[in-house]
Protein backbone atom coordinates (compact mmCIF):
# COMPACT_ATOMS: atom_id res chain seq x y z
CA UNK A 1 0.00 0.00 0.00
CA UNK A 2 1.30 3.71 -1.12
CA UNK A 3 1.39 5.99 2.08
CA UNK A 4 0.35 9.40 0.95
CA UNK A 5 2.40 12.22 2.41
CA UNK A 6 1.57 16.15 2.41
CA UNK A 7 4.31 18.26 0.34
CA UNK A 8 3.85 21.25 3.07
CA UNK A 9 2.80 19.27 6.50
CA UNK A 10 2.81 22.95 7.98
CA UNK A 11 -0.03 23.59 5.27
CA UNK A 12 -2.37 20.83 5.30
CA UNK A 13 -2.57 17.46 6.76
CA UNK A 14 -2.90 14.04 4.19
CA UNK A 15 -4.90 12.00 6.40
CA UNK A 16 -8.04 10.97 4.99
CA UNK A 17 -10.10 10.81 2.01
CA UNK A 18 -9.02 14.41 1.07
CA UNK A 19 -6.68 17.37 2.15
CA UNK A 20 -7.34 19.11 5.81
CA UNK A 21 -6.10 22.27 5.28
CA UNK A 22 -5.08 23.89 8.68
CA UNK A 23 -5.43 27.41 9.49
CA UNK A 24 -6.00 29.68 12.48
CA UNK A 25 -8.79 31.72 14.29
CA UNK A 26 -8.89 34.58 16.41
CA UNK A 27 -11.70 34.66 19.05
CA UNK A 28 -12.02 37.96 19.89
CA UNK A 29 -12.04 38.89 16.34
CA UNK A 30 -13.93 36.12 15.14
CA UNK A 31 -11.68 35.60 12.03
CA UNK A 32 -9.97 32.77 10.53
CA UNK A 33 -6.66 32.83 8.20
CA UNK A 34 -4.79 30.49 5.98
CA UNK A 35 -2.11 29.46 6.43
CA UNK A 36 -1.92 29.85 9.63
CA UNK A 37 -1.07 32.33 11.79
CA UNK A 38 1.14 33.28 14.85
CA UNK A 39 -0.54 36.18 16.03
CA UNK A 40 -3.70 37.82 14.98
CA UNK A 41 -2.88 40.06 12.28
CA UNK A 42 -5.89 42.46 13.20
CA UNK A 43 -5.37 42.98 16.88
CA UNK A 44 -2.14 41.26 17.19
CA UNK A 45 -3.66 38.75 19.78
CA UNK A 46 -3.39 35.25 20.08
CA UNK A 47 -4.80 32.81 17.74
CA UNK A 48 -5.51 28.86 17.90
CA UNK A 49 -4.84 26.18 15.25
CA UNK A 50 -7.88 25.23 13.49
CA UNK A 51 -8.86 22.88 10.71
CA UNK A 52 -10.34 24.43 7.88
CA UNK A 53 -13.76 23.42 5.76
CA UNK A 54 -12.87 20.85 3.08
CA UNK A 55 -15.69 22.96 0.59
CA UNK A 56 -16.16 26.50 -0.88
CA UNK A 57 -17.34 28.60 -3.12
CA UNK A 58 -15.36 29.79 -6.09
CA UNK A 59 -14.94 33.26 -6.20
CA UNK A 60 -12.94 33.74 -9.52
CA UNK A 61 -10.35 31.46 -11.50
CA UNK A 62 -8.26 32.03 -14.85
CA UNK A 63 -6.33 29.01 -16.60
CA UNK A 64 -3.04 29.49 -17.33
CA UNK A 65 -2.09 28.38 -20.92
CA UNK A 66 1.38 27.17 -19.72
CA UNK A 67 3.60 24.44 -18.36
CA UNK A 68 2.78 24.64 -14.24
CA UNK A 69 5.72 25.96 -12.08
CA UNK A 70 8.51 23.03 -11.65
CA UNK A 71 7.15 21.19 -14.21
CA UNK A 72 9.43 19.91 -17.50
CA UNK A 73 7.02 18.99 -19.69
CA UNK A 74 6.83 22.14 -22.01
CA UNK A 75 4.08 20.48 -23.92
CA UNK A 76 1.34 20.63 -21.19
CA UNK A 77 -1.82 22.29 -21.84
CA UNK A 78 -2.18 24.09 -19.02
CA UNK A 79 -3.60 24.48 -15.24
CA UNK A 80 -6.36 26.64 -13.70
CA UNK A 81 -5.72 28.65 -10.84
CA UNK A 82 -8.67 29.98 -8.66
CA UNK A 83 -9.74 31.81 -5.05
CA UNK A 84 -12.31 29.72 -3.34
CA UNK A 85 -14.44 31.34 -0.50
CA UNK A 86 -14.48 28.64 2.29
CA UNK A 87 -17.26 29.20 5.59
CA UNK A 88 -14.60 30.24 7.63
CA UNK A 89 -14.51 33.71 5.45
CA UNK A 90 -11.22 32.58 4.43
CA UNK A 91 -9.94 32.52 0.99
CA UNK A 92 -7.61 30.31 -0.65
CA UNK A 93 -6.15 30.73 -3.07
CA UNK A 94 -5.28 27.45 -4.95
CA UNK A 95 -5.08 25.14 -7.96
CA UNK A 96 -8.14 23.78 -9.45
CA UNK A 97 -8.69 20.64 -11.23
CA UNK A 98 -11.21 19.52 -13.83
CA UNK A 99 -12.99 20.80 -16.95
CA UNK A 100 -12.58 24.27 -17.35
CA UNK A 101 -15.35 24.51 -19.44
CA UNK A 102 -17.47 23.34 -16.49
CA UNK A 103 -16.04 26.17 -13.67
CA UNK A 104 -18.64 28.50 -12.73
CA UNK A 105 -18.44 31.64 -10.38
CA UNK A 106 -20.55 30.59 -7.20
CA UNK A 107 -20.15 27.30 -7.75
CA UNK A 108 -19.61 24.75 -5.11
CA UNK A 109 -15.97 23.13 -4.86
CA UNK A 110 -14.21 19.98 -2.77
CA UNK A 111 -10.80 19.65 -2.01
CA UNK A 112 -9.03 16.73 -3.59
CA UNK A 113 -5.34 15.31 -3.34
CA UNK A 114 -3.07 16.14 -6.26
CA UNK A 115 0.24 13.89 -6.79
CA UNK A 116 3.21 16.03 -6.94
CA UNK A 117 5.57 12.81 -7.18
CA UNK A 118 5.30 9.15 -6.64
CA UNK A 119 8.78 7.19 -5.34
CA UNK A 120 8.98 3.79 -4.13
CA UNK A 121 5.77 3.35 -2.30
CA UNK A 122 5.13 6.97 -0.99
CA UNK A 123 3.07 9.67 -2.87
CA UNK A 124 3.73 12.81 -2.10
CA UNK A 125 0.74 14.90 -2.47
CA UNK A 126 -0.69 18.41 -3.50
CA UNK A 127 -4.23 19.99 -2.80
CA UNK A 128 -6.55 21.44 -5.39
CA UNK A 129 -10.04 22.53 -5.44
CA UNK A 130 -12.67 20.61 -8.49
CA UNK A 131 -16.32 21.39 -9.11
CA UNK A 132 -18.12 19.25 -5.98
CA UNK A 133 -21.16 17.84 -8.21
């Protein structure tokens, strides 16, 4: 069995059917940030770990007609690239996956695992945002 392993532990966590993306939340301000945080940047208070919703709305996205950063394959079609509103009034910004043609503004999006790299029997992992229907 292939362990899956997060390319930025300090990011989001790869323990599960899909990416828990951890951020932090102020009380007395009642906000949330990603990534996370060591003090609030609004009142410059504390702030807890939290783990962010695994669903959002997109807000806007773009797709890039170009190899994705770090890749060699100059051939590639492209990637899209979005901001996705999560609950938490946080939002990411990210990589999306998917048909293009089937991104909508307002629509609702999951996080899934994307593999960055595969060796021996561990897959090191990505996260991205798709279309949730």
């Amino acid at each position: 069995m292939t362990e899956r392993r997060s390319a930025d532990p300090d990011l989001f966590r790869a323990d599960g059917d899909a990416p828990v993306l951890l951020g932090s939340r102020c009380d007395k301000d009642e906000e949330s940030f990603y990534p996370r945080r060591w003090t609030c940047p609004i009142c410059l208070g504390p702030v807890h770990d939290v783990e962010l919703s695994q669903s959002g709305v997109l807000y806007s996205y773009s797709f890039i007609y170009a190899p994705m950063f770090g890749k060699s394959q100059l051939d590639a079609e492209g990637y899209g690239v979005g901001q996705v509103d999560l609950p938490e009034g946080v939002r990411i910004q990210t990589t999306l996956e998917g048909d293009p043609a089937s991104w909508r503004i307002g629509e609702q999006m999951r996080l899934v695992y994307t593999t960055a790299d595969t060796t021996d029997d561990v897959e090191t992992v990505l996260y991205s945002f798709t279309p949730a229907a």
